[in-house]
Protein backbone atom coordinates (compact mmCIF):
# COMPACT_ATOMS: atom_id res chain seq x y z
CA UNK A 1 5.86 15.37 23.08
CA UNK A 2 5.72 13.65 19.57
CA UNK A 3 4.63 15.47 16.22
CA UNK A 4 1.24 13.24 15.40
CA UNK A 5 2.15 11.98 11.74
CA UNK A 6 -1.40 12.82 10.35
CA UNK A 7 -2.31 10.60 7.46
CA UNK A 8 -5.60 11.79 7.02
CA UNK A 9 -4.20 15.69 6.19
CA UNK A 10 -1.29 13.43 3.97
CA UNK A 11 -4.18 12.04 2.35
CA UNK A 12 -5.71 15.18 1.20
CA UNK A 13 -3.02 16.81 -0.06
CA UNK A 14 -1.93 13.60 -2.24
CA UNK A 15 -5.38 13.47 -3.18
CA UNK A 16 -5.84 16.72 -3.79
CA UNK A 17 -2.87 16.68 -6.12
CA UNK A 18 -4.27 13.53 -8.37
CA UNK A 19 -7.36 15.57 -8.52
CA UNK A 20 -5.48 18.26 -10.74
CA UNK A 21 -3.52 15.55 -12.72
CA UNK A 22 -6.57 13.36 -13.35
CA UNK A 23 -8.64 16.20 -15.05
CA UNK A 24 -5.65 16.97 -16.72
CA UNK A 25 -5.56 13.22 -18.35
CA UNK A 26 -9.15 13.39 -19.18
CA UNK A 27 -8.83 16.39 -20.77
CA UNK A 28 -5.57 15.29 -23.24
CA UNK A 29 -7.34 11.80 -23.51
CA UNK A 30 -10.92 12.05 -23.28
CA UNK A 31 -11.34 9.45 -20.68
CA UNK A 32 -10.47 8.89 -16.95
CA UNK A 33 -7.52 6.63 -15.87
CA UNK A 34 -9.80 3.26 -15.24
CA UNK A 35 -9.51 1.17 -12.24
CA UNK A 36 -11.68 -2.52 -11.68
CA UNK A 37 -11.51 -4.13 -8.24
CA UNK A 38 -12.97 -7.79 -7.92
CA UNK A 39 -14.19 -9.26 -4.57
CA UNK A 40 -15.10 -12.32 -4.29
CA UNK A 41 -17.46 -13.13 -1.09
CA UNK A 42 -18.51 -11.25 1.63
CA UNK A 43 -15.46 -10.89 4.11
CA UNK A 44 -16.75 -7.65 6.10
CA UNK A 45 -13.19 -6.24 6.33
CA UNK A 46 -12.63 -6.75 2.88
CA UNK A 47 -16.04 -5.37 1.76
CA UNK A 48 -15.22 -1.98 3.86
CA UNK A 49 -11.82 -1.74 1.76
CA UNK A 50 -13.58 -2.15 -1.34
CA UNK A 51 -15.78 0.07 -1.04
CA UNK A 52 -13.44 2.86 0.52
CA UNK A 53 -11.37 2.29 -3.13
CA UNK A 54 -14.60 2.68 -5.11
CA UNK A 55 -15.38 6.41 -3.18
CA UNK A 56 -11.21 7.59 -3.34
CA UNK A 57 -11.40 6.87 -7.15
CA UNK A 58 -14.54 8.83 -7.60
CA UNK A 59 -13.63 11.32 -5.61
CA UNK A 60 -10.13 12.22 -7.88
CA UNK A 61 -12.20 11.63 -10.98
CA UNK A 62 -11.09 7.96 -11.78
CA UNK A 63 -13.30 5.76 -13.69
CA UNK A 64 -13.87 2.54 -10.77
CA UNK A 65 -15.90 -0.67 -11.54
CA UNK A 66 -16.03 -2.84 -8.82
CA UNK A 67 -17.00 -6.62 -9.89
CA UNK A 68 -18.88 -8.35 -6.93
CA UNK A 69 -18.68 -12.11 -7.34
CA UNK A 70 -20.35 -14.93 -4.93
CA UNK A 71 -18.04 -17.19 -2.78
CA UNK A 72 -18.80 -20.02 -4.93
CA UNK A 73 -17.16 -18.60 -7.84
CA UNK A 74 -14.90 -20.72 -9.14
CA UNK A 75 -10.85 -20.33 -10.10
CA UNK A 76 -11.97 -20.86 -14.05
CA UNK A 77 -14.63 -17.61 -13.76
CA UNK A 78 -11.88 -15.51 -11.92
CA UNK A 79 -9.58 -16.11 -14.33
CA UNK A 80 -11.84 -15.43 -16.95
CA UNK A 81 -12.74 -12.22 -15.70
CA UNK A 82 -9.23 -10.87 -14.97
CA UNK A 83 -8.19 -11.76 -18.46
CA UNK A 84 -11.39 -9.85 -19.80
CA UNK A 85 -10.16 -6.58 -18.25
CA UNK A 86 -6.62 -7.37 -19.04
CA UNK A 87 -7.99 -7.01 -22.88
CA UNK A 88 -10.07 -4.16 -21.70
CA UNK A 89 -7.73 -1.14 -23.26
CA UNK A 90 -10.37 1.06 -20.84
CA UNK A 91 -8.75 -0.40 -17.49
CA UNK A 92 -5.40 0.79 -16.46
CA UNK A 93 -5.73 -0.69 -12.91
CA UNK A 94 -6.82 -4.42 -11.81
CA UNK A 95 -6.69 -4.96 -8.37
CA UNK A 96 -8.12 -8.53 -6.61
CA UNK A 97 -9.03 -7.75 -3.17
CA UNK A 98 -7.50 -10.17 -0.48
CA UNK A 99 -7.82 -12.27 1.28
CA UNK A 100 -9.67 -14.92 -1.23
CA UNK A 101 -11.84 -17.33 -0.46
CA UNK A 102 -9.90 -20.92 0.53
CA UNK A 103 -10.22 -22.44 -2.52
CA UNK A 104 -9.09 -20.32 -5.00
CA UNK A 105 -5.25 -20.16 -5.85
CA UNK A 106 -4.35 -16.62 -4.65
CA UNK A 107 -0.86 -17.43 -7.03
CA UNK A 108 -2.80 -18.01 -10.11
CA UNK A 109 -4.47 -15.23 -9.35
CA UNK A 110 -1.74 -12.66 -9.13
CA UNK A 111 0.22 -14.59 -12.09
CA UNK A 112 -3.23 -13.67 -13.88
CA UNK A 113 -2.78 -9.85 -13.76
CA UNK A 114 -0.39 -8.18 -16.68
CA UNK A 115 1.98 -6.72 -14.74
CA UNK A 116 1.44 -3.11 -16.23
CA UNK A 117 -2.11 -3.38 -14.88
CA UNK A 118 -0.88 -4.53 -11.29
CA UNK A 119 -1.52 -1.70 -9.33
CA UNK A 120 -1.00 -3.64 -6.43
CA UNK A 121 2.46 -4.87 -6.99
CA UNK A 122 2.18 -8.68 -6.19
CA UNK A 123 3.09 -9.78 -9.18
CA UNK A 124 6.36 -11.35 -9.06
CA UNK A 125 7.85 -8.88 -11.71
CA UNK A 126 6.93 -5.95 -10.41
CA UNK A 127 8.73 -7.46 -7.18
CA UNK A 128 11.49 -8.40 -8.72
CA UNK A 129 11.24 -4.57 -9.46
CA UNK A 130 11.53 -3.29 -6.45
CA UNK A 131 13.92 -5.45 -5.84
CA UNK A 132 15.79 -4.32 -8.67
CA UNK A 133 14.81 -0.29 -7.65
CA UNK A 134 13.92 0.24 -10.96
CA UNK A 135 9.77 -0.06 -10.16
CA UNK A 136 6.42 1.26 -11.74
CA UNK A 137 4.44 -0.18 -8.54
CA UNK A 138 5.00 -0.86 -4.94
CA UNK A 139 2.28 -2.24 -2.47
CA UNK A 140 -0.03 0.80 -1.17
CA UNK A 141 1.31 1.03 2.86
CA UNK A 142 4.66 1.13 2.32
CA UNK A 143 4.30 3.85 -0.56
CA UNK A 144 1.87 5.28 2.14
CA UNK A 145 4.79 5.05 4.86
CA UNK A 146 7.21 6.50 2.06
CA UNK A 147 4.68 9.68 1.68
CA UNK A 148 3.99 10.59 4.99
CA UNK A 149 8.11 10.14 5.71
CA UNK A 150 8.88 13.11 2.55
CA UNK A 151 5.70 14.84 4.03
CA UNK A 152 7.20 15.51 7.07
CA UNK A 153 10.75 15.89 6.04
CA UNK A 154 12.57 12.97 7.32
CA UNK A 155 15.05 11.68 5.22
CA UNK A 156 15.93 7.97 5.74
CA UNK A 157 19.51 8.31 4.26
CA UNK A 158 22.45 7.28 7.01
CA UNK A 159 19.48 6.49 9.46
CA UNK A 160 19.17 3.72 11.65
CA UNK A 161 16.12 1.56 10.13
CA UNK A 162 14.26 -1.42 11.42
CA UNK A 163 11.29 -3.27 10.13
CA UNK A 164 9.59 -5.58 12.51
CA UNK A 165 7.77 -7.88 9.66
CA UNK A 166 8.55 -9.71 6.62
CA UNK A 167 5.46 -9.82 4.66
CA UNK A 168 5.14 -9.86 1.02
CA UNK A 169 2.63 -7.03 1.22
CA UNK A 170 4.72 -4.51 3.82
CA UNK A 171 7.92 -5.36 5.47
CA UNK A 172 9.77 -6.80 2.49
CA UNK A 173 9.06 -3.69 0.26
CA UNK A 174 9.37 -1.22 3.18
CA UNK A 175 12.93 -2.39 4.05
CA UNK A 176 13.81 -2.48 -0.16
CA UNK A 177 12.38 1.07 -0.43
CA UNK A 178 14.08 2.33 3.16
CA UNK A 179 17.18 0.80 1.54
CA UNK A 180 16.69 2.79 -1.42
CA UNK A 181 16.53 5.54 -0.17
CA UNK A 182 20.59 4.68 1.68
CA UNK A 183 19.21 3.56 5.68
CA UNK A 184 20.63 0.81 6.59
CA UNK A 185 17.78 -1.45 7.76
CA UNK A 186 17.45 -4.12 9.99
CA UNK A 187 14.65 -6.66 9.50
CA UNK A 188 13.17 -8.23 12.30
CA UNK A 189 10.93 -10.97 12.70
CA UNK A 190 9.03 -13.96 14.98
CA UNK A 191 12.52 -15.68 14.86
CA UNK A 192 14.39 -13.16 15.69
CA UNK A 193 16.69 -13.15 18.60
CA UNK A 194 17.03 -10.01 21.39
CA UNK A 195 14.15 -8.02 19.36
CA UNK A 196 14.22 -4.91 21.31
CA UNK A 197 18.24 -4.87 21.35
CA UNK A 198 17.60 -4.07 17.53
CA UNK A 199 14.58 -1.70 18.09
CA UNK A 200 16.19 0.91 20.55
CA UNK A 201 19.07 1.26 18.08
CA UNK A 202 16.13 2.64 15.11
CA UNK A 203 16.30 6.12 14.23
CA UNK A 204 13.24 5.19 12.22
CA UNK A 205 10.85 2.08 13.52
CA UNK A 206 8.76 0.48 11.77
CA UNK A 207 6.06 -2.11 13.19
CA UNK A 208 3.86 -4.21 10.98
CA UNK A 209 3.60 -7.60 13.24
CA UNK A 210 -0.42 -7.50 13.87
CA UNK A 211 -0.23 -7.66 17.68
CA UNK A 212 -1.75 -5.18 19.60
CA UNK A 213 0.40 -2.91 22.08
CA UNK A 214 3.37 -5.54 20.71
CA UNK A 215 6.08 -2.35 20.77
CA UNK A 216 6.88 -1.21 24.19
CA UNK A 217 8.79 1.50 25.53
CA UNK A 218 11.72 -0.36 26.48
CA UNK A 219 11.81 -1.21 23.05
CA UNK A 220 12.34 2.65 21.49
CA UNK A 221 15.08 4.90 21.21
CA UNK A 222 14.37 8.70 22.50
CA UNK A 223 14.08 10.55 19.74
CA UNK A 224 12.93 7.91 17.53
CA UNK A 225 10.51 8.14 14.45
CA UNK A 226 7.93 5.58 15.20
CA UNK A 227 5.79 4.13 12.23
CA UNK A 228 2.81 1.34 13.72
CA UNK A 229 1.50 -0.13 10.44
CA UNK A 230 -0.83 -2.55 12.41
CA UNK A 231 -4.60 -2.76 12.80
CA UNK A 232 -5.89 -4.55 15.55
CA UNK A 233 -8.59 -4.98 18.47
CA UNK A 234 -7.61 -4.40 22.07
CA UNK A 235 -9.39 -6.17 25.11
CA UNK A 236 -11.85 -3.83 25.11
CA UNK A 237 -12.55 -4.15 20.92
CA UNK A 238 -11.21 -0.91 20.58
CA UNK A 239 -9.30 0.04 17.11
CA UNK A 240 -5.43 -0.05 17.91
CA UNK A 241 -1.87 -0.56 16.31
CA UNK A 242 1.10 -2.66 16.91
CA UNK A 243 2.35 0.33 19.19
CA UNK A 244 1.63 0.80 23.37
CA UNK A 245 0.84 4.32 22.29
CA UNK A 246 0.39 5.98 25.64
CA UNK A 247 3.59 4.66 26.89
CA UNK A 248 5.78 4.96 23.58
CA UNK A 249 4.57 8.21 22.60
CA UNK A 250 6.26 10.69 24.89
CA UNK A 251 9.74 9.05 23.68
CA UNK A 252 9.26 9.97 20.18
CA UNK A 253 10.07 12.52 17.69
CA UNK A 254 6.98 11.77 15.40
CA UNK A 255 4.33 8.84 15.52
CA UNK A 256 1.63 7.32 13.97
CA UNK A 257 -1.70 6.96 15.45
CA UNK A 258 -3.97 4.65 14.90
CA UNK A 259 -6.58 5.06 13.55
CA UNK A 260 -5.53 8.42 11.32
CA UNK A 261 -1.74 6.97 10.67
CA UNK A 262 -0.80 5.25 7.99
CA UNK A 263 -4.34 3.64 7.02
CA UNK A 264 -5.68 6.68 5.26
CA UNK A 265 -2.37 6.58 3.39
CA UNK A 266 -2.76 3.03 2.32
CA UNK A 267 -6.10 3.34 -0.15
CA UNK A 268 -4.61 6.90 -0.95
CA UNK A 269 -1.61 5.69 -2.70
CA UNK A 270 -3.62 3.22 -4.97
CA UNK A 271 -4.33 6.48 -7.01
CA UNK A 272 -1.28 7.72 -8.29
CA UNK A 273 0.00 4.35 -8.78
CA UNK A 274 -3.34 3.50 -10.99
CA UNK A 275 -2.67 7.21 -12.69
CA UNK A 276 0.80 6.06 -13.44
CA UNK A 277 -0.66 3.09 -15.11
CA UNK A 278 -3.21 5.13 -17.31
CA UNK A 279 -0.08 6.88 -18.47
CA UNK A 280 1.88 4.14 -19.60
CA UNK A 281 -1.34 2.46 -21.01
CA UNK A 282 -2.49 5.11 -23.20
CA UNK A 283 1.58 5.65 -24.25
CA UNK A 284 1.39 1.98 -25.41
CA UNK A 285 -1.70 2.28 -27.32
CA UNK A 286 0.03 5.25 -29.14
CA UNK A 287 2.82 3.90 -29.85
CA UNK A 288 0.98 0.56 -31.08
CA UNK A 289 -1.24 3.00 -33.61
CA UNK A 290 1.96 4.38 -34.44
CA UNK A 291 3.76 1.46 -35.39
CA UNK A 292 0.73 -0.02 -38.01
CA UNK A 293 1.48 3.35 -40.36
């Protein structure tokens, strides 16, 4: 029988942690680290994210606006606003919830955001930083994936890795930070030829395809860590992951669910990566005073 992988219980104890630091920074500073999330329209999905942010930042102590803008708006008043908070010496944090409405430029949008206030990490230098391994930000799930792996003790180093996904937002960055930390990873993809000879080599697994019950048990090694990073809707409109769950479980050293996996993790890692950026933004502002005496 698998260990469970809970991310809600990771959650707390991450959060539980900022708690402590962020009434530590308000008490050297006199002001909470500052976050400002922008959605544009009414996507439901994207509305429920939003507002999940708005209530983890208030419940660490962060300062959180959340700018609601029609799905009219148009790329001129986006830009406008983002370069109005990146003045704002209050925010430490910009994130621009996606997907966007079709006619905006999602690029010109994340070119918009000054890298030290891209708590998301989709700016192309803070990839080219994690690229590099020398990073202040990497996108929230696999930081979330990261956490729950060091929660539970399981070192990546001389493991057997694979990623099935090569999005900007998760497998890219998961295989760079798996690599980091010395796995050798495998990444796997629509293209990809004899998938599940690749997957029942994985000491660690990681899914992130979108495909409901897409990982079989043919396609695990006993013993295997097993991380589903998907969200999807079964036949029957139930919540589910990438993972056949009942089937893949009972082969497994530890799991994911989902829901309870790696989704709490996901909006709980925005925090100490906007804390991180309060930091280095009040540093700066010192060092600026500094430098005019």
């Amino acid at each position: 029988m698998a260990v469970l992988m809970d991310g809600k219980a990771v959650s707390a104890a991450v959060r539980g942690r900022i708690r402590l630091d962020c009434e530590a920074f308000t008490k050297k500073f006199g002001r909470a680290p500052g976050l400002s999330v922008i959605l544009v329209g009414n996507d439901p999905a994207s509305c429920v994210y939003v507002r999940n942010k708005k209530r983890a930042c208030e419940e660490v102590g962060f300062s959180s606006s959340v700018y609601e803008l029609p799905g009219n708006t148009t790329q001129e008043e986006l830009l406008l606003l983002i370069d109005r908070l990146n003045r704002d010496p209050a925010v430490d944090g910009i994130l621009v919830q996606l997907p966007l409405p079709a006619h905006l430029d999602e690029k010109a949008v994340t070119l918009a955001i000054r890298p030290e206030k891209d708590v998301d990490a989709f700016h192309p230098i803070n990839v080219g930083a994690v690229c590099a391994g020398e990073y202040t930000f990497v996108p929230c799930t696999p930081a979330g994936v990261m956490e729950l792996l060091a929660y539970y003790g399981i070192d990546p180093a001389g493991k057997d890795c694979v990623v099935i996904g090569r999005s900007n937002i998760v497998g890219k960055p998961q295989a760079l930070l798996l690599l980091e930390k010395n796995a050798t990873v495998t990444v796997c993809h629509s293209r990809t030829v004899g998938l599940a000879e690749h997957t029942r080599r994985a000491d660690i697994l990681v899914s992130a395809v979108g495909k409901a019950g897409f990982v079989r048990a043919d396609m695990v090694k006993p013993g295997a860590v097993v991380i589903d990073v998907g969200m999807n809707r079964n036949a029957e409109g139930k919540l589910c992951g990438d993972v056949d769950f009942p089937a893949v479980e009972p082969l497994c050293s530890y799991i994911t669910p989902v829901p309870g996996g790696v989704g709490p993790m996901t909006i709980t890692m925005l925090l100490p990566k906007t804390l991180t950026a309060a930091e280095k933004n009040l540093a700066n502002q010192e060092k600026a005073i500094d430098n005019t005496y």
